[in-house]
C-alpha atoms as a PDB file:
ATOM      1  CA  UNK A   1      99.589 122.205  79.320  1.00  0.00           C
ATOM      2  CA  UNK A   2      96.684 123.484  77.352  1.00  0.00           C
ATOM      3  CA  UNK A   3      96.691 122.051  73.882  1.00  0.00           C
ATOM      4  CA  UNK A   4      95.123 124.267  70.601  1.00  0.00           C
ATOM      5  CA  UNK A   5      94.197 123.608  67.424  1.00  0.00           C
ATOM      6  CA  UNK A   6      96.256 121.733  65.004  1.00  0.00           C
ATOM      7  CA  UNK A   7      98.570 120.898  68.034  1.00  0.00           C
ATOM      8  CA  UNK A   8      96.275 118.534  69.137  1.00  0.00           C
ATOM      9  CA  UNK A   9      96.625 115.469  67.042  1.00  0.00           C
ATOM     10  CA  UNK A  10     100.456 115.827  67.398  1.00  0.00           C
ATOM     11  CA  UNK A  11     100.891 115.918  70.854  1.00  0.00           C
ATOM     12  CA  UNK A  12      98.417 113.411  72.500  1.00  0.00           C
ATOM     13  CA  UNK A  13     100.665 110.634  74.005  1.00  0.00           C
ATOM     14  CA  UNK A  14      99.656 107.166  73.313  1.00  0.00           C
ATOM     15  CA  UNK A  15      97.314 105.671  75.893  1.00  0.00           C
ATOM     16  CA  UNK A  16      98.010 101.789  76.195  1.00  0.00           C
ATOM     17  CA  UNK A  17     100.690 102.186  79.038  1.00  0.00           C
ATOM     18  CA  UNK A  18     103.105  99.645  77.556  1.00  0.00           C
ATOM     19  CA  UNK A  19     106.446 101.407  77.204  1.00  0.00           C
ATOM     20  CA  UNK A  20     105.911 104.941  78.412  1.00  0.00           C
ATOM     21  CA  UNK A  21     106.704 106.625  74.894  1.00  0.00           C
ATOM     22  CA  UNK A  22     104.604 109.487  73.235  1.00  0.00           C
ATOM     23  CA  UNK A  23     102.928 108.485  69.963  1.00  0.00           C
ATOM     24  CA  UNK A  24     101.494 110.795  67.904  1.00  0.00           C
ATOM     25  CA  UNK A  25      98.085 109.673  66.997  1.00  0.00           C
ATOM     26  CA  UNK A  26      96.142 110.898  64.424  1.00  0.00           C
ATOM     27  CA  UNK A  27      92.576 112.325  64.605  1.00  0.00           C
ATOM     28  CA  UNK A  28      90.889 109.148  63.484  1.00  0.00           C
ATOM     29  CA  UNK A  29      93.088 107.046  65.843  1.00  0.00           C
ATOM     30  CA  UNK A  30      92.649 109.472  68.426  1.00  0.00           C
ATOM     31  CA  UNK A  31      88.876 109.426  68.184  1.00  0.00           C
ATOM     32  CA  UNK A  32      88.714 105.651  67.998  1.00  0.00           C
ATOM     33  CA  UNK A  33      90.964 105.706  71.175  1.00  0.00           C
ATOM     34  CA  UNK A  34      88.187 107.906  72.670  1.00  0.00           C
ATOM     35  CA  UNK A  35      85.471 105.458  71.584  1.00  0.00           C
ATOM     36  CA  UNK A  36      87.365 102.393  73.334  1.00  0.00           C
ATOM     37  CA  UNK A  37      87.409 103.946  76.355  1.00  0.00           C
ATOM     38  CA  UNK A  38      84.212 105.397  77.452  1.00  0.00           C
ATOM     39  CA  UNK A  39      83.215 101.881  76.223  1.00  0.00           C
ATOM     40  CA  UNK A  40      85.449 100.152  78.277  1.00  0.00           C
ATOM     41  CA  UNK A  41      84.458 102.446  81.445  1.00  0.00           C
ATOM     42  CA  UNK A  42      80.465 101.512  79.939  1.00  0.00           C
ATOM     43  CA  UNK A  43      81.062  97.889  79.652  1.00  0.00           C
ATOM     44  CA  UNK A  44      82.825  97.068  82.592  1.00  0.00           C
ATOM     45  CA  UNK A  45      80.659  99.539  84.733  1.00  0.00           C
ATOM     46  CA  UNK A  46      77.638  97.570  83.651  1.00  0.00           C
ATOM     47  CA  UNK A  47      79.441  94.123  83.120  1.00  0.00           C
ATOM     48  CA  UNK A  48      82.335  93.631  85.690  1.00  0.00           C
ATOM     49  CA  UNK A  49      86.125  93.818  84.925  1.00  0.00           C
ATOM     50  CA  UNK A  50      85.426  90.117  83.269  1.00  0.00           C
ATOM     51  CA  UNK A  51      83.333  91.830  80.376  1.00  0.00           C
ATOM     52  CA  UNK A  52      85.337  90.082  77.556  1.00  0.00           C
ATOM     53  CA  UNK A  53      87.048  93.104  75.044  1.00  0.00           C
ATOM     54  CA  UNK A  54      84.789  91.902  72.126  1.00  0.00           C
ATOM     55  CA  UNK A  55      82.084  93.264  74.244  1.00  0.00           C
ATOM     56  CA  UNK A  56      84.353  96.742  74.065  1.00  0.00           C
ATOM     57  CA  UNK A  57      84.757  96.726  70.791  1.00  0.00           C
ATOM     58  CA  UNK A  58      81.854  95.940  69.815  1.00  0.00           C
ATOM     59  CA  UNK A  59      80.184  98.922  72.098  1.00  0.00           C
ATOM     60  CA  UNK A  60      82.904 101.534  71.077  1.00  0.00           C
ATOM     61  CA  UNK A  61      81.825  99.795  66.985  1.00  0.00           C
ATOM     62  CA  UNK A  62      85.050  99.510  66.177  1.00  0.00           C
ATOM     63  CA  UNK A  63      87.475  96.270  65.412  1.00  0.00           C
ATOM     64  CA  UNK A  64      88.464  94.190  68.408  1.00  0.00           C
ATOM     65  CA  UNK A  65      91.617  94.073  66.327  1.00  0.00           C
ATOM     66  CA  UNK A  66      91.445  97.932  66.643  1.00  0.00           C
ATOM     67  CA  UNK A  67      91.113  97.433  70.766  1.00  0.00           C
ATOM     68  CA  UNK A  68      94.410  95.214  70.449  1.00  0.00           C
ATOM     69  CA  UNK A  69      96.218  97.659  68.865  1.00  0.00           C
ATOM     70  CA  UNK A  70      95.928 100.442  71.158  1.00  0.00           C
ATOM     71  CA  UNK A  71      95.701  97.993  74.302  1.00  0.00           C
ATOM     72  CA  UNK A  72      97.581  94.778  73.200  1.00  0.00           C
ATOM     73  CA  UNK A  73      96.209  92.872  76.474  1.00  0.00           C
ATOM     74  CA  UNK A  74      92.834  92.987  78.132  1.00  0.00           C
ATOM     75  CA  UNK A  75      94.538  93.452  81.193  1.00  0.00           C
ATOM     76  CA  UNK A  76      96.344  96.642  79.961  1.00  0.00           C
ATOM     77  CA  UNK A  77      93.207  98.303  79.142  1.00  0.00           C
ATOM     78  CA  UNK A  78      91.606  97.146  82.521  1.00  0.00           C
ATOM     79  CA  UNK A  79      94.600  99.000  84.458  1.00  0.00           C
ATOM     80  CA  UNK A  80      93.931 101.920  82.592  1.00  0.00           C
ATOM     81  CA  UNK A  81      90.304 102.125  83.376  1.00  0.00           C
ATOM     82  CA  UNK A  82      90.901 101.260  86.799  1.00  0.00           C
ATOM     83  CA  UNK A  83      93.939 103.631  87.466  1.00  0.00           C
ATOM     84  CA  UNK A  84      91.568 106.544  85.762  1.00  0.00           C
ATOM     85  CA  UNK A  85      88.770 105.747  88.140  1.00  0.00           C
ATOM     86  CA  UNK A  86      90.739 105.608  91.202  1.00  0.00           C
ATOM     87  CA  UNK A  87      92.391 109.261  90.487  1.00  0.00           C
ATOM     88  CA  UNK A  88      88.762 110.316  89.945  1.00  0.00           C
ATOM     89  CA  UNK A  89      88.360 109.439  93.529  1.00  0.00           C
ATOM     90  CA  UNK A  90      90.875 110.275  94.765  1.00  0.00           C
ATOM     91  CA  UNK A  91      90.317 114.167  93.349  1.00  0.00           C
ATOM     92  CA  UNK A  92      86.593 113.939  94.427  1.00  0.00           C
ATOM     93  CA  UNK A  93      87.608 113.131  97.959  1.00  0.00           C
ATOM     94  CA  UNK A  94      90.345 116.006  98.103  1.00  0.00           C
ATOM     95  CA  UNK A  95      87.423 118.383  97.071  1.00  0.00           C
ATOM     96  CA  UNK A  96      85.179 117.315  99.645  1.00  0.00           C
ATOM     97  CA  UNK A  97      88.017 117.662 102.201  1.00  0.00           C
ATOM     98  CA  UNK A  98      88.975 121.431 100.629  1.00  0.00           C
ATOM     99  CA  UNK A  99      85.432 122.233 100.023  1.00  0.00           C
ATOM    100  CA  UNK A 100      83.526 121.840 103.291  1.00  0.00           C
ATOM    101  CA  UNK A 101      84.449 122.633 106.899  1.00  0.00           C
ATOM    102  CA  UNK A 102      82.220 120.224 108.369  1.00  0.00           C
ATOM    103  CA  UNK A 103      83.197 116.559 108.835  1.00  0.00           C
ATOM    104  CA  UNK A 104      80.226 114.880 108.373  1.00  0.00           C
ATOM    105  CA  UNK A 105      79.456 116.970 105.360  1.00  0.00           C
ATOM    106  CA  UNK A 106      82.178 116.150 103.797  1.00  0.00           C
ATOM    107  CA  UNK A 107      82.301 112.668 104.522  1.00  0.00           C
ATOM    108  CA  UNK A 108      78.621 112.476 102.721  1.00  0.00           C
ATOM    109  CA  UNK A 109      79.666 115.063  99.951  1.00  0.00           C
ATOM    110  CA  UNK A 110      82.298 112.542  98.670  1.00  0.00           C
ATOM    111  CA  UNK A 111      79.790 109.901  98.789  1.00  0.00           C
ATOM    112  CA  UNK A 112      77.390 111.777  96.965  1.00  0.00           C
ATOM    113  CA  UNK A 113      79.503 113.034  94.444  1.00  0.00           C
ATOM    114  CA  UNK A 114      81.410 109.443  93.512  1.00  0.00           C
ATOM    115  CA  UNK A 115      78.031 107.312  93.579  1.00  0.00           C
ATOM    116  CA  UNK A 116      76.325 109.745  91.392  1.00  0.00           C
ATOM    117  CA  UNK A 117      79.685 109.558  88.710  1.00  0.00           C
ATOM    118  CA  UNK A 118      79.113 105.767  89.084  1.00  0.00           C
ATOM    119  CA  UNK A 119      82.457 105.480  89.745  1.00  0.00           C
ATOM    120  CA  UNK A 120      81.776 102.726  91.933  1.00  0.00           C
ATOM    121  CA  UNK A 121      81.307 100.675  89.135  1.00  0.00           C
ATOM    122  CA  UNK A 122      84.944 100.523  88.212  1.00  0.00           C
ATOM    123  CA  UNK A 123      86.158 100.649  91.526  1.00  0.00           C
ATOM    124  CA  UNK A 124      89.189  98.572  91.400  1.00  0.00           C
ATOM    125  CA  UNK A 125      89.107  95.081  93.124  1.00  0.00           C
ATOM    126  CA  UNK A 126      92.280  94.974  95.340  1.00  0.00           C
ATOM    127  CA  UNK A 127      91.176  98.412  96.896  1.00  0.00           C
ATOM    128  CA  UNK A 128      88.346  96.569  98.221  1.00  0.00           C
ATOM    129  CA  UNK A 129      90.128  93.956  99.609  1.00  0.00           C
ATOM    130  CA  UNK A 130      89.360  93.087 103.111  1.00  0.00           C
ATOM    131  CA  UNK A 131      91.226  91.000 105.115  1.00  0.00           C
ATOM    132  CA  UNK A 132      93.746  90.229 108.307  1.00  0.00           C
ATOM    133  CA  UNK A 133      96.690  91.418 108.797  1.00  0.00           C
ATOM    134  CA  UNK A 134      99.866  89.484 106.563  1.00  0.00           C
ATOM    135  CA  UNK A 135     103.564  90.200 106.491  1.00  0.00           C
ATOM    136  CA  UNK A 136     102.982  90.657 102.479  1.00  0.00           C
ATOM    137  CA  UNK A 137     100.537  93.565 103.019  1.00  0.00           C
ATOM    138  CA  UNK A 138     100.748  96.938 103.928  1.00  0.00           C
ATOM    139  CA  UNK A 139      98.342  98.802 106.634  1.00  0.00           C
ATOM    140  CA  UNK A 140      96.311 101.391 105.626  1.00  0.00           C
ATOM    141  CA  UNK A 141      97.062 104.752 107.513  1.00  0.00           C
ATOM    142  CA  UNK A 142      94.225 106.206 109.439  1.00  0.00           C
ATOM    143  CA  UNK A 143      92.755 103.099 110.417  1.00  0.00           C
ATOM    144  CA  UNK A 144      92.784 102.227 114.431  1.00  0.00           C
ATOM    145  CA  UNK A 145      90.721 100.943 116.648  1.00  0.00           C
ATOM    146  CA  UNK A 146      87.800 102.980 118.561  1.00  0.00           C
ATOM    147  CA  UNK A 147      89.257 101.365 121.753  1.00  0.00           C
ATOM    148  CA  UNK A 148      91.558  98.632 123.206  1.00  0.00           C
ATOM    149  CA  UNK A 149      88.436  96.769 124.785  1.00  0.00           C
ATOM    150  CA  UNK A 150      87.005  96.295 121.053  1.00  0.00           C
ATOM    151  CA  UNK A 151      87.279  93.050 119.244  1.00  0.00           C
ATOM    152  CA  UNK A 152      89.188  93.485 115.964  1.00  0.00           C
ATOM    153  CA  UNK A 153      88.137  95.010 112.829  1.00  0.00           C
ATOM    154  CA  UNK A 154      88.338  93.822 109.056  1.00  0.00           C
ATOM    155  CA  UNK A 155      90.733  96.253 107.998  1.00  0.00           C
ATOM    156  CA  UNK A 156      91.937  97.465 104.258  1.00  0.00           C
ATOM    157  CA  UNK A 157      94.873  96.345 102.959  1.00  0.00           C
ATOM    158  CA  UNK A 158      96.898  97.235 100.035  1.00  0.00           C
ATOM    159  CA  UNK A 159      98.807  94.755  98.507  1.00  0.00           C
ATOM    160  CA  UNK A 160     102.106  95.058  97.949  1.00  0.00           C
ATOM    161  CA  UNK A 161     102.900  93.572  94.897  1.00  0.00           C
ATOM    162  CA  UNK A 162     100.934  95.648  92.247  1.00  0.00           C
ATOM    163  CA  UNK A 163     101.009  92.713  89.848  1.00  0.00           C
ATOM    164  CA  UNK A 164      99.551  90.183  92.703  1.00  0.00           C
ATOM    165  CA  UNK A 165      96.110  91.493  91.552  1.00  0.00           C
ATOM    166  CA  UNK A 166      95.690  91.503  87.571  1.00  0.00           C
ATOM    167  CA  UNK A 167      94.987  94.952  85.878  1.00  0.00           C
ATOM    168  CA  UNK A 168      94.605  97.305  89.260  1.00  0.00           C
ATOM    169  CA  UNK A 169      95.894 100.228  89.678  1.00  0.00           C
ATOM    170  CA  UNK A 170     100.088 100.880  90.790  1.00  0.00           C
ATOM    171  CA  UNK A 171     100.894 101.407  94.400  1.00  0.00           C
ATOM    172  CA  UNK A 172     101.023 105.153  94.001  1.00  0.00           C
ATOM    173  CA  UNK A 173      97.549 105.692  92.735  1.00  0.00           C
ATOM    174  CA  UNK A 174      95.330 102.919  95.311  1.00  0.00           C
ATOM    175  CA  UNK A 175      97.548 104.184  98.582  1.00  0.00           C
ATOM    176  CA  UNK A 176      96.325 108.137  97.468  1.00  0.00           C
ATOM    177  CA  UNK A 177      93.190 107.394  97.610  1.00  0.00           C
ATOM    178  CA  UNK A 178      93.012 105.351 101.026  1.00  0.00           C
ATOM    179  CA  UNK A 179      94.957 108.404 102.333  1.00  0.00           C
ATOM    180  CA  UNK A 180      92.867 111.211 101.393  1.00  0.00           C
ATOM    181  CA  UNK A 181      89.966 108.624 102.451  1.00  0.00           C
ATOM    182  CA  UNK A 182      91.374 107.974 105.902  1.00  0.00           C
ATOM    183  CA  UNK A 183      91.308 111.882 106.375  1.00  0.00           C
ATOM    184  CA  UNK A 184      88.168 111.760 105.351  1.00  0.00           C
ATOM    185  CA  UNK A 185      87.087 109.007 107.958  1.00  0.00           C
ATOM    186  CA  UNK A 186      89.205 110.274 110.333  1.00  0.00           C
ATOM    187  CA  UNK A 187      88.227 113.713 110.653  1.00  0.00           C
ATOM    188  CA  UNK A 188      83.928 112.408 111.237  1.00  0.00           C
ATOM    189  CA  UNK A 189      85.184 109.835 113.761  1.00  0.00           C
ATOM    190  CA  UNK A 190      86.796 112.348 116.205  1.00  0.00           C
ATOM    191  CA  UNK A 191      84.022 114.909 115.497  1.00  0.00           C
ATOM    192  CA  UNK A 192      81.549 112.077 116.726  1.00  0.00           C
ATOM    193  CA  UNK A 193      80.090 112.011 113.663  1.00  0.00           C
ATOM    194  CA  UNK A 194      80.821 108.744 112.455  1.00  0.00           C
ATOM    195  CA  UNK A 195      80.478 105.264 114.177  1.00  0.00           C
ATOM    196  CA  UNK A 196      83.561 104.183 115.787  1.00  0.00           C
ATOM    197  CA  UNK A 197      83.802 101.451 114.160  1.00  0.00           C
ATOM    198  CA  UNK A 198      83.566 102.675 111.026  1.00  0.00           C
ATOM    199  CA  UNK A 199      86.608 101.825 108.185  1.00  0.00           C
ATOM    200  CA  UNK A 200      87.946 102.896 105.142  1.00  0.00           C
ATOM    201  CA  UNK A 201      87.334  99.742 103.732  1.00  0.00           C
ATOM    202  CA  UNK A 202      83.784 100.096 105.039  1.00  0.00           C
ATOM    203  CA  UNK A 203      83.171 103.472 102.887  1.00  0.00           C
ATOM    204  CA  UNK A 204      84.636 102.051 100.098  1.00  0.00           C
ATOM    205  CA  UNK A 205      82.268  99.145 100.202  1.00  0.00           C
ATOM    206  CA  UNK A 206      79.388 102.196 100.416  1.00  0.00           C
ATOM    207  CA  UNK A 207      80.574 103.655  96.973  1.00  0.00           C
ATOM    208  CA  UNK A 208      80.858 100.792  95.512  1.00  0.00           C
ATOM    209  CA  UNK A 209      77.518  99.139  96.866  1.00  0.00           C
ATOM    210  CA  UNK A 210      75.376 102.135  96.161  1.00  0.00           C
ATOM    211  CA  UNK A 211      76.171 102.347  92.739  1.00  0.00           C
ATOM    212  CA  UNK A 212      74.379  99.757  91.261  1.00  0.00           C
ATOM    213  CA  UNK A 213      73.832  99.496  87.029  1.00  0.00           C
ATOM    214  CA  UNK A 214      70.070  99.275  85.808  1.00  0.00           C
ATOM    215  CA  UNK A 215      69.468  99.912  82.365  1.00  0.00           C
ATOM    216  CA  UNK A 216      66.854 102.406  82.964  1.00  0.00           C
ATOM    217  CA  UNK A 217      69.312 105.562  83.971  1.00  0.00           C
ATOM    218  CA  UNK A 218      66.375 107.770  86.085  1.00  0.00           C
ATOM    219  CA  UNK A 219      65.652 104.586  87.905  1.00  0.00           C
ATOM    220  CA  UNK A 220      69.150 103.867  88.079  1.00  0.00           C
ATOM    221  CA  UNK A 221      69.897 107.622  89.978  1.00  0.00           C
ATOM    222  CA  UNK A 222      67.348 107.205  92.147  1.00  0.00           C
ATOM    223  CA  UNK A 223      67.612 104.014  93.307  1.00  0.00           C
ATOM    224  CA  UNK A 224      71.344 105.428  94.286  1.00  0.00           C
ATOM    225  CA  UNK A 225      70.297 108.040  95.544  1.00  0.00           C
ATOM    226  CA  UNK A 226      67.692 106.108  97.824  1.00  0.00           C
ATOM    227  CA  UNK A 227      70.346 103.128  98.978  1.00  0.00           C
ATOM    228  CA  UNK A 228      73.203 106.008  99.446  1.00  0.00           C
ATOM    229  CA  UNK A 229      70.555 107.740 102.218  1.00  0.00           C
ATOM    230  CA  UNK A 230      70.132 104.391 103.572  1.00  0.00           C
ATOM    231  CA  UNK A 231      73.587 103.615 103.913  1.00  0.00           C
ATOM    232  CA  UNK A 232      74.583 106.953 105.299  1.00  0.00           C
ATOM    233  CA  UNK A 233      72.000 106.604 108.019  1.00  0.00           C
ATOM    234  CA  UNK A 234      74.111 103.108 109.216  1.00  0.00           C
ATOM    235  CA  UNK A 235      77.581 105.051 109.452  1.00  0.00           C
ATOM    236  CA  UNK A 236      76.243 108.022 111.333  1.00  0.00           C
ATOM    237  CA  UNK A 237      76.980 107.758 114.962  1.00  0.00           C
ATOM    238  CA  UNK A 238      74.069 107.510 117.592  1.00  0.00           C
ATOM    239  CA  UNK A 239      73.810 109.573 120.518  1.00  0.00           C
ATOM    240  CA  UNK A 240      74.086 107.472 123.802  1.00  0.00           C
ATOM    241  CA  UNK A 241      71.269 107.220 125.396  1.00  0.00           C
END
């Protein structure tokens, strides 16, 4: 729904994800809300998810009294940023998927386009968990092995209980984004694109290893720029020979 004018104010919904209800907020509150939250995304980009929310407030220069009150637990805010991240992802790797024909390309144009937002950063921890296989876990579609003869992969898992892991993202969001990321995978490991051995787990560890925060932001984009070319290089298949 597209919002104008003086509707704005009125109809944002509030933000901390406690109860579900729409708050009105007003333009100062709304603003401040703003200010918390690219902080949030800055601090824990540069800082980890273990960035302490005085660190927030003090980035967004507001109150940490004013954090509380919009997110009344560090945890709440940290599911926020981490849900909002993940959907970014997961919309990035749709595009790349409706956007080019080739596999490989659009394997690499998904990588390019999430290391470059830095989204990596704030990708969630339990999405990145790596592990063996448990009754308590769920298996991530699109992930087999090359071939019977193999020895067994570290494989992503999604855990079942969303509050097992602290502030991640629900169910819903974490198993879209493996999905559309399995496609992804999928689609350059039949065209012989893409090592065989190659997971979802493993190009999740690319995104999240080739985004890495230095304080200098040209020297930042190019050095992830120059470890994403690096990286691609190791998942590309090798002709036989």
């Amino acid at each position: 729904m597209q919002l104008q004018g003086s509707h704005w104010s009125s109809a944002v919904a509030s933000a901390d994800g406690t109860g579900g209800r729409n708050t009105p907020l007003r333009v100062d509150a709304q603003r401040n809300l703003e200010h918390v939250l690219r902080a949030a995304r800055e601090v824990f980009g540069e800082l980890g998810y273990g960035a302490p929310m005085e660190d927030v407030a003090r980035r967004a220069r507001v109150g940490v009294g004013t954090v509380y009150r919009r997110f009344p637990s560090k945890d709440v805010l940290v599911r926020r940023i981490a849900e909002e991240e993940t959907a970014r992802l997961t919309d990035q790797a749709r595009a790349a998927l409706g956007q080019e024909n080739e596999p490989w390309s659009a394997l690499a144009r998904f990588l390019r386009t999430s290391v470059a937002s830095g989204a990596g950063r704030l990708l969630p921890p339990q999405v990145l968990r790596v592990g063996v296989e448990a009754e308590a876990e769920i298996r991530v579609p699109q992930q087999r092995q090359a071939a019977l003869a193999d020895p067994p992969q570290p494989e992503l898992r999604l855990v079942e209980q969303p509050s097992a892991v602290p502030g991640g993202p629900d169910d819903a969001g974490a198993a879209a984004l493996l999905e559309v990321v399995g496609q992804l995978v999928e689609r350059a490991r039949e065209a012989g694109e893409l090592r065989p051995d190659v997971t979802v787990a493993d190009v999740l560890l690319v995104i999240a290893t080739a985004a890495p925060s230095l304080p200098d932001a040209a020297q930042q984009a190019a050095a992830s720029a120059r470890l994403l070319d690096i990286l691609l290089d190791g998942l590309r298949s090798r002709p036989a020979g």
